[in-house]
PDB file of N, CA and C in Angstrom:
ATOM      1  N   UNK A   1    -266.983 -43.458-137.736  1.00  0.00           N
ATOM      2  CA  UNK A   1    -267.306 -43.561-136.324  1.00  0.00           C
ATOM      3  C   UNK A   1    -268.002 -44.887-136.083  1.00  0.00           C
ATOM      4  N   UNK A   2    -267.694 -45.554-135.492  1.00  0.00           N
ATOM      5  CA  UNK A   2    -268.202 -47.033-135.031  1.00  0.00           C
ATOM      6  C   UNK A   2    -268.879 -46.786-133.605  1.00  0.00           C
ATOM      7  N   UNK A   3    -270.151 -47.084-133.433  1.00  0.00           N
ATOM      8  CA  UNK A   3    -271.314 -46.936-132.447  1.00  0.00           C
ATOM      9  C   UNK A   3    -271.599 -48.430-132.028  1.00  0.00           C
ATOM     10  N   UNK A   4    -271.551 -48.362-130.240  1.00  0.00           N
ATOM     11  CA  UNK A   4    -271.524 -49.353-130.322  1.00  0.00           C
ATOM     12  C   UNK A   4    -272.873 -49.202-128.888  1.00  0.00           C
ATOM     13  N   UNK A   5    -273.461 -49.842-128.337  1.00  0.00           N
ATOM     14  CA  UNK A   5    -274.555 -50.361-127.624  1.00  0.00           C
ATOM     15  C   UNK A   5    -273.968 -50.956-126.334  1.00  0.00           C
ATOM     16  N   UNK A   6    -273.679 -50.488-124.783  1.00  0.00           N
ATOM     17  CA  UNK A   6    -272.847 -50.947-124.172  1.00  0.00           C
ATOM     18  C   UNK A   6    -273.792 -50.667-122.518  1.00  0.00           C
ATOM     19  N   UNK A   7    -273.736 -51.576-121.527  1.00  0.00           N
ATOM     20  CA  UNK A   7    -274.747 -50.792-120.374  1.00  0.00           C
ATOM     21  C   UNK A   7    -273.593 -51.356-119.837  1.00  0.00           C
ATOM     22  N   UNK A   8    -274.103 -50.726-118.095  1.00  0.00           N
ATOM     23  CA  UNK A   8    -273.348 -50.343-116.960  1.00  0.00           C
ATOM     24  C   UNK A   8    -272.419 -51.682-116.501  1.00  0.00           C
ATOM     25  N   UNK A   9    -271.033 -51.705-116.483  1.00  0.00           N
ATOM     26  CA  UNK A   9    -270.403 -52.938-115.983  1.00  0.00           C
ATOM     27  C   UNK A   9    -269.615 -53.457-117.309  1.00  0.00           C
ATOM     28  N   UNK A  10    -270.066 -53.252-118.861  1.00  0.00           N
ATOM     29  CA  UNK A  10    -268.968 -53.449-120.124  1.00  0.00           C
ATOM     30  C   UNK A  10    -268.299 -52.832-120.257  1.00  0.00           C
ATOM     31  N   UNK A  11    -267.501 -53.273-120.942  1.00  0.00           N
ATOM     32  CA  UNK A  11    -266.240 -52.661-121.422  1.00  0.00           C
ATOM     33  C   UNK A  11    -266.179 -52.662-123.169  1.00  0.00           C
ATOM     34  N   UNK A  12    -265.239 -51.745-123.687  1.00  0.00           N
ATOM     35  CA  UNK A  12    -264.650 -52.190-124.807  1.00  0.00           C
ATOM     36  C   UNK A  12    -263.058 -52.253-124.772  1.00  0.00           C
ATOM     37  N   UNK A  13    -262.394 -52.377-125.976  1.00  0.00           N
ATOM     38  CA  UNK A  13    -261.070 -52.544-125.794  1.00  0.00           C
ATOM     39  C   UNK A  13    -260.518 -51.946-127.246  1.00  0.00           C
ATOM     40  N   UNK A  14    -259.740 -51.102-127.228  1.00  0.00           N
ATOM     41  CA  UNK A  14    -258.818 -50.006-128.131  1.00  0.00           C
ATOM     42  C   UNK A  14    -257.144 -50.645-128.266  1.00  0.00           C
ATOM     43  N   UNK A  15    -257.274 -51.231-129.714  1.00  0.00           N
ATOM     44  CA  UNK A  15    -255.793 -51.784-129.552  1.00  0.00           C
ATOM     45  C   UNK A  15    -254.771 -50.756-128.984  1.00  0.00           C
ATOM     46  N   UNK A  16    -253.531 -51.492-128.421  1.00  0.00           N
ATOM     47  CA  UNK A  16    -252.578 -50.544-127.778  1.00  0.00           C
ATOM     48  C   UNK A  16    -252.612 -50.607-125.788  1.00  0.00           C
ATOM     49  N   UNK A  17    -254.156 -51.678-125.719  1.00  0.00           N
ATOM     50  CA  UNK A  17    -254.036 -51.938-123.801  1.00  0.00           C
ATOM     51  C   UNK A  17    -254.758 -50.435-123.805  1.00  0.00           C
ATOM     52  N   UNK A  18    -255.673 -50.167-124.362  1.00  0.00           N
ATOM     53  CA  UNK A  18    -256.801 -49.048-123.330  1.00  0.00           C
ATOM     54  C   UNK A  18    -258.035 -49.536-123.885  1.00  0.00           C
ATOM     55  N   UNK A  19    -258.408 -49.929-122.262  1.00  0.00           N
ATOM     56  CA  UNK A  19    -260.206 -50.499-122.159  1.00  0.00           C
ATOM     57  C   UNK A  19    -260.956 -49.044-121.552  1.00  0.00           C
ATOM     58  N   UNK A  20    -262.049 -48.913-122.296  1.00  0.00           N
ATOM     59  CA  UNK A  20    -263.103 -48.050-121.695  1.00  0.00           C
ATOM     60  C   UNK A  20    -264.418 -49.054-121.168  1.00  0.00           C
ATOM     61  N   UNK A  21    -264.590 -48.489-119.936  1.00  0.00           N
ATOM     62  CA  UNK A  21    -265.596 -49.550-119.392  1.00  0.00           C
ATOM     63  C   UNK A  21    -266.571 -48.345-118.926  1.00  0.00           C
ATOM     64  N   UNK A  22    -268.117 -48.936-119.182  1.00  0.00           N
ATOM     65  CA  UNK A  22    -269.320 -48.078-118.803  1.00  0.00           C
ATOM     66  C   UNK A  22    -269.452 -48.297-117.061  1.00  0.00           C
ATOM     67  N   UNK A  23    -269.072 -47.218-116.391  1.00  0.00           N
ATOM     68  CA  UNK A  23    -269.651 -47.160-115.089  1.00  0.00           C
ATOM     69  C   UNK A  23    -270.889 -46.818-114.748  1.00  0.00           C
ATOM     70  N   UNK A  24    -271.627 -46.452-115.178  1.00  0.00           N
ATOM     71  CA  UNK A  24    -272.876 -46.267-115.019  1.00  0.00           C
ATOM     72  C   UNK A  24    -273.840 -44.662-115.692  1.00  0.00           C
ATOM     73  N   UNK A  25    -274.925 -45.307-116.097  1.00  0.00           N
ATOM     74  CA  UNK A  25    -276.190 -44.703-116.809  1.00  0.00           C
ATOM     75  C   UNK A  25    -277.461 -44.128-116.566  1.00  0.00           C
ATOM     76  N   UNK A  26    -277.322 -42.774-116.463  1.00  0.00           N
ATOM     77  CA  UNK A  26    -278.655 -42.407-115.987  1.00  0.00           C
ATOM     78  C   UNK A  26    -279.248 -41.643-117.143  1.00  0.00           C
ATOM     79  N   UNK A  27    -280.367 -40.490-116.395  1.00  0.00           N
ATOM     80  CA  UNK A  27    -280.765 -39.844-117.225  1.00  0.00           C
ATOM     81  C   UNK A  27    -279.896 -38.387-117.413  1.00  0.00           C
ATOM     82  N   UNK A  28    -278.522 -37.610-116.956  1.00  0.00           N
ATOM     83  CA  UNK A  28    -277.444 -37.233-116.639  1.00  0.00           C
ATOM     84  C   UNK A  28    -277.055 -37.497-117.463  1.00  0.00           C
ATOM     85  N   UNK A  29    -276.340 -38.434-117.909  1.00  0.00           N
ATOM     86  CA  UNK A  29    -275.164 -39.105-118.698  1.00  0.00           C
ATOM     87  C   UNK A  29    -274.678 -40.646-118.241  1.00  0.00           C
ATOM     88  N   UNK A  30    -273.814 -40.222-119.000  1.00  0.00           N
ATOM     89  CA  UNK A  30    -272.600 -41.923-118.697  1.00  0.00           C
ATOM     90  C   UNK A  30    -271.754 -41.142-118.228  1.00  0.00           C
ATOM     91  N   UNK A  31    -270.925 -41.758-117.108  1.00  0.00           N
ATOM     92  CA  UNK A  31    -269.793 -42.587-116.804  1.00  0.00           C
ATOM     93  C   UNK A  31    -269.162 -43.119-117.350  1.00  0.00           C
ATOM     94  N   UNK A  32    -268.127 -43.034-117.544  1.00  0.00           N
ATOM     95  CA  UNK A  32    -266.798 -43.827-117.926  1.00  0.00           C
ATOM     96  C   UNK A  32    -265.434 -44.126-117.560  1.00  0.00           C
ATOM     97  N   UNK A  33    -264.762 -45.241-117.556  1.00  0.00           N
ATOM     98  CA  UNK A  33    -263.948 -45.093-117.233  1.00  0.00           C
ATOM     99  C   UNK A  33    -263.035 -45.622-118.284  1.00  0.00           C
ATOM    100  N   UNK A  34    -261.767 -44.999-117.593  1.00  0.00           N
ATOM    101  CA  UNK A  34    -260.655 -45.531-119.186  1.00  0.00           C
ATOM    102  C   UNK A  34    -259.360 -46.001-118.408  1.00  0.00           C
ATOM    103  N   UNK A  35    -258.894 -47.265-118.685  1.00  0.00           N
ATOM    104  CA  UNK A  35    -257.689 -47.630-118.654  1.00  0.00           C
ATOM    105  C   UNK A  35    -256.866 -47.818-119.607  1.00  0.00           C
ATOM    106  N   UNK A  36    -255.574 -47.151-119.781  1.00  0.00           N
ATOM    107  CA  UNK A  36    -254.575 -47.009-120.752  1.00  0.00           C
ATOM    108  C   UNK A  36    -253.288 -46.894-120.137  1.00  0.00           C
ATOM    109  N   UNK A  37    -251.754 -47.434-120.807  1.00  0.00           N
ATOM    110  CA  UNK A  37    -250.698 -47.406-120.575  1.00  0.00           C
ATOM    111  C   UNK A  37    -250.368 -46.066-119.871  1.00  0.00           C
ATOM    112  N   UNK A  38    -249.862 -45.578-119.465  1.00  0.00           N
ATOM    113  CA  UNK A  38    -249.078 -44.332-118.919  1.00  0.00           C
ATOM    114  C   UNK A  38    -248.667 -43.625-119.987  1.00  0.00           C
ATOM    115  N   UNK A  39    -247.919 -44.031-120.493  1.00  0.00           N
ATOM    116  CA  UNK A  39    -247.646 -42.872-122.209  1.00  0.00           C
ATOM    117  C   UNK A  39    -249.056 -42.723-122.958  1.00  0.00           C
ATOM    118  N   UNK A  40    -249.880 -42.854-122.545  1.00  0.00           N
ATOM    119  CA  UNK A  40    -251.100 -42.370-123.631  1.00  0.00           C
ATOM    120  C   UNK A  40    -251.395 -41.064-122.960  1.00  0.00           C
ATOM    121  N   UNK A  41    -251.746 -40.293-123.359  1.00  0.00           N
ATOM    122  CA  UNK A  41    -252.278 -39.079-122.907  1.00  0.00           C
ATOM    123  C   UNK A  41    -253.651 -38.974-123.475  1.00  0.00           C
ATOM    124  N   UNK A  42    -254.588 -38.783-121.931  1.00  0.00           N
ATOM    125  CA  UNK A  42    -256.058 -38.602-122.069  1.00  0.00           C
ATOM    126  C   UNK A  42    -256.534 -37.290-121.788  1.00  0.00           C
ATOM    127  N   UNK A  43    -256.947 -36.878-122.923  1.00  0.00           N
ATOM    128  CA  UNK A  43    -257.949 -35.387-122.279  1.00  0.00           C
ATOM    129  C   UNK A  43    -259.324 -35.371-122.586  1.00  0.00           C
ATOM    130  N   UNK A  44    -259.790 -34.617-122.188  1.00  0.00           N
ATOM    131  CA  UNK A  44    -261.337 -33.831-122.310  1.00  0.00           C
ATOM    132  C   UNK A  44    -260.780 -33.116-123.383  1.00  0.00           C
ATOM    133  N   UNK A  45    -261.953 -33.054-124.267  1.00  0.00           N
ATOM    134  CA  UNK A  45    -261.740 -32.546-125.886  1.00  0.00           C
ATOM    135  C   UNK A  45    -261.854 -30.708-125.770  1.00  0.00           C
ATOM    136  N   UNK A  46    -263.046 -30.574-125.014  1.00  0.00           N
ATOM    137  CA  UNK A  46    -263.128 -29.029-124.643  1.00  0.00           C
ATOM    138  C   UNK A  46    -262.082 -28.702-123.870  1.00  0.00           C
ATOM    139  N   UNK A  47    -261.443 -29.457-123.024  1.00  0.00           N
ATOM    140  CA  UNK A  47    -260.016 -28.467-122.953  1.00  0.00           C
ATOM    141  C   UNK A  47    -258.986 -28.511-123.271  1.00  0.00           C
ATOM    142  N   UNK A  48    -258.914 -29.316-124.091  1.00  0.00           N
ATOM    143  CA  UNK A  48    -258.071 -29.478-125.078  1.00  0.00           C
ATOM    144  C   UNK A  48    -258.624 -28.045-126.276  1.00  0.00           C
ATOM    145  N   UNK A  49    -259.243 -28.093-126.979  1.00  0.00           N
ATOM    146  CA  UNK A  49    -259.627 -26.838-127.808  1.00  0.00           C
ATOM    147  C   UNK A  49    -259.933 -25.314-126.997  1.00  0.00           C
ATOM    148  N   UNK A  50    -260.098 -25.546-125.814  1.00  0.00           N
ATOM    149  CA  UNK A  50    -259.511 -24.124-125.207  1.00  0.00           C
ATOM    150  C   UNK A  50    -258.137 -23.716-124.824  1.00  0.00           C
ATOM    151  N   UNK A  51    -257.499 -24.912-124.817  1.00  0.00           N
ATOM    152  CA  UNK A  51    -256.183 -24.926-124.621  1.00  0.00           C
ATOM    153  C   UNK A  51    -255.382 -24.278-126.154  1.00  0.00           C
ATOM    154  N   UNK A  52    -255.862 -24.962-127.336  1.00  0.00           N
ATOM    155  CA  UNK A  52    -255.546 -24.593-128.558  1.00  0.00           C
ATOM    156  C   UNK A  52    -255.795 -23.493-128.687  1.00  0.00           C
ATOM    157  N   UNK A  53    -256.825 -22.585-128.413  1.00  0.00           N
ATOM    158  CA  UNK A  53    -257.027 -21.680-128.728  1.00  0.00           C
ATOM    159  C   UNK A  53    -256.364 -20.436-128.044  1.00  0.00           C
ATOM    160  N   UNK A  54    -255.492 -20.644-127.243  1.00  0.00           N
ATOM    161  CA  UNK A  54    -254.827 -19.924-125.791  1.00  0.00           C
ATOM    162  C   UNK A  54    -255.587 -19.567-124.886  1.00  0.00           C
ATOM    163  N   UNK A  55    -257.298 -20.135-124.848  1.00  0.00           N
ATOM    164  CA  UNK A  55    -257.681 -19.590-123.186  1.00  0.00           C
ATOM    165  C   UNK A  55    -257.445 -20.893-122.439  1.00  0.00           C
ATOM    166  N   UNK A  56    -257.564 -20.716-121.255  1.00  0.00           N
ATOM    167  CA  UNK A  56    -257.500 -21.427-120.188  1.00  0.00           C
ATOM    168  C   UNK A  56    -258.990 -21.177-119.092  1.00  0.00           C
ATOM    169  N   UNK A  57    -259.504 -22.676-119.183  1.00  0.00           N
ATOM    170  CA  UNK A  57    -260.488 -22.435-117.922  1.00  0.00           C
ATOM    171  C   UNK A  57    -260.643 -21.642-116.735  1.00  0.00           C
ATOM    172  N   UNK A  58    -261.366 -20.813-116.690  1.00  0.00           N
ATOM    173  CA  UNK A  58    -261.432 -20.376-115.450  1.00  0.00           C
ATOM    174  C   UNK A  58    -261.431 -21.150-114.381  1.00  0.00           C
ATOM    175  N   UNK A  59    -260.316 -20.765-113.234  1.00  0.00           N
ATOM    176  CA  UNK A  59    -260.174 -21.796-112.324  1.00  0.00           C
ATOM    177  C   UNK A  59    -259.405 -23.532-112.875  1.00  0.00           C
ATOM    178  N   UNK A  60    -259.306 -23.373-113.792  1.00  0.00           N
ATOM    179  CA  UNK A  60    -258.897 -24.770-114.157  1.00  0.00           C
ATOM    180  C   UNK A  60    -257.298 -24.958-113.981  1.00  0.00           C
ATOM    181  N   UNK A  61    -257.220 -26.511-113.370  1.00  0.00           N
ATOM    182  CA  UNK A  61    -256.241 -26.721-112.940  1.00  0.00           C
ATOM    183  C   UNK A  61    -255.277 -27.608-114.176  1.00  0.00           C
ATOM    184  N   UNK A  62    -254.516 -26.848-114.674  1.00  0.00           N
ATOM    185  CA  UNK A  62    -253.592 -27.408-115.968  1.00  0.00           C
ATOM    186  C   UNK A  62    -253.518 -28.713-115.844  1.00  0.00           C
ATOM    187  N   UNK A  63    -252.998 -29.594-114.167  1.00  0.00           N
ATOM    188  CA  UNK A  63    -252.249 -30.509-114.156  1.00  0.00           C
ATOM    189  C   UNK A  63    -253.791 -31.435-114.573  1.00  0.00           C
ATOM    190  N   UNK A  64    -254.953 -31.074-114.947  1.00  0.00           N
ATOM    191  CA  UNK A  64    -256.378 -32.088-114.619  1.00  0.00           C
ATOM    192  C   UNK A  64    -256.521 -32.415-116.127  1.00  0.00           C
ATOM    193  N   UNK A  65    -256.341 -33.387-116.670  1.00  0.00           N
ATOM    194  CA  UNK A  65    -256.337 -33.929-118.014  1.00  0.00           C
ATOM    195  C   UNK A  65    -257.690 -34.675-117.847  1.00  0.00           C
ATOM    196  N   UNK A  66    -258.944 -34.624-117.355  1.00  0.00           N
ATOM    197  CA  UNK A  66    -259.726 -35.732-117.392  1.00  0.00           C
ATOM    198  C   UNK A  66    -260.823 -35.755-116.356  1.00  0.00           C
TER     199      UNK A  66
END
């Protein structure tokens, strides 16, 4: 795992054309945002592993990857 030190307005860059850039930092969390090609597929990891597991979010909308 490579850790990296990044505030509000940087970016990094993931070979393949997907930049994650820090939108902003509170005491909440981060923000992020991610730009990537169209064939990459981005999810949220927890629904992704509820998905694996066959439940589905309550209320959750399949088509919401993110």
């Amino acid at each position: 795992m490579l850790i990296l030190n990044r505030r509000a307005g940087e970016a990094l860059l993931i070979d393949g054309g997907i930049r994650v850039v820090v939108l902003s930092c509170d005491r909440h969390g981060v923000r992020i945002g991610i730009e990537a090609p169209s064939a990459v597929n981005i999810q949220r990891e927890e629904l992704r592993d509820r998905e694996g597991a066959g439940q589905a979010a309550p209320g959750a909308d399949p088509a919401d990857q993110g």
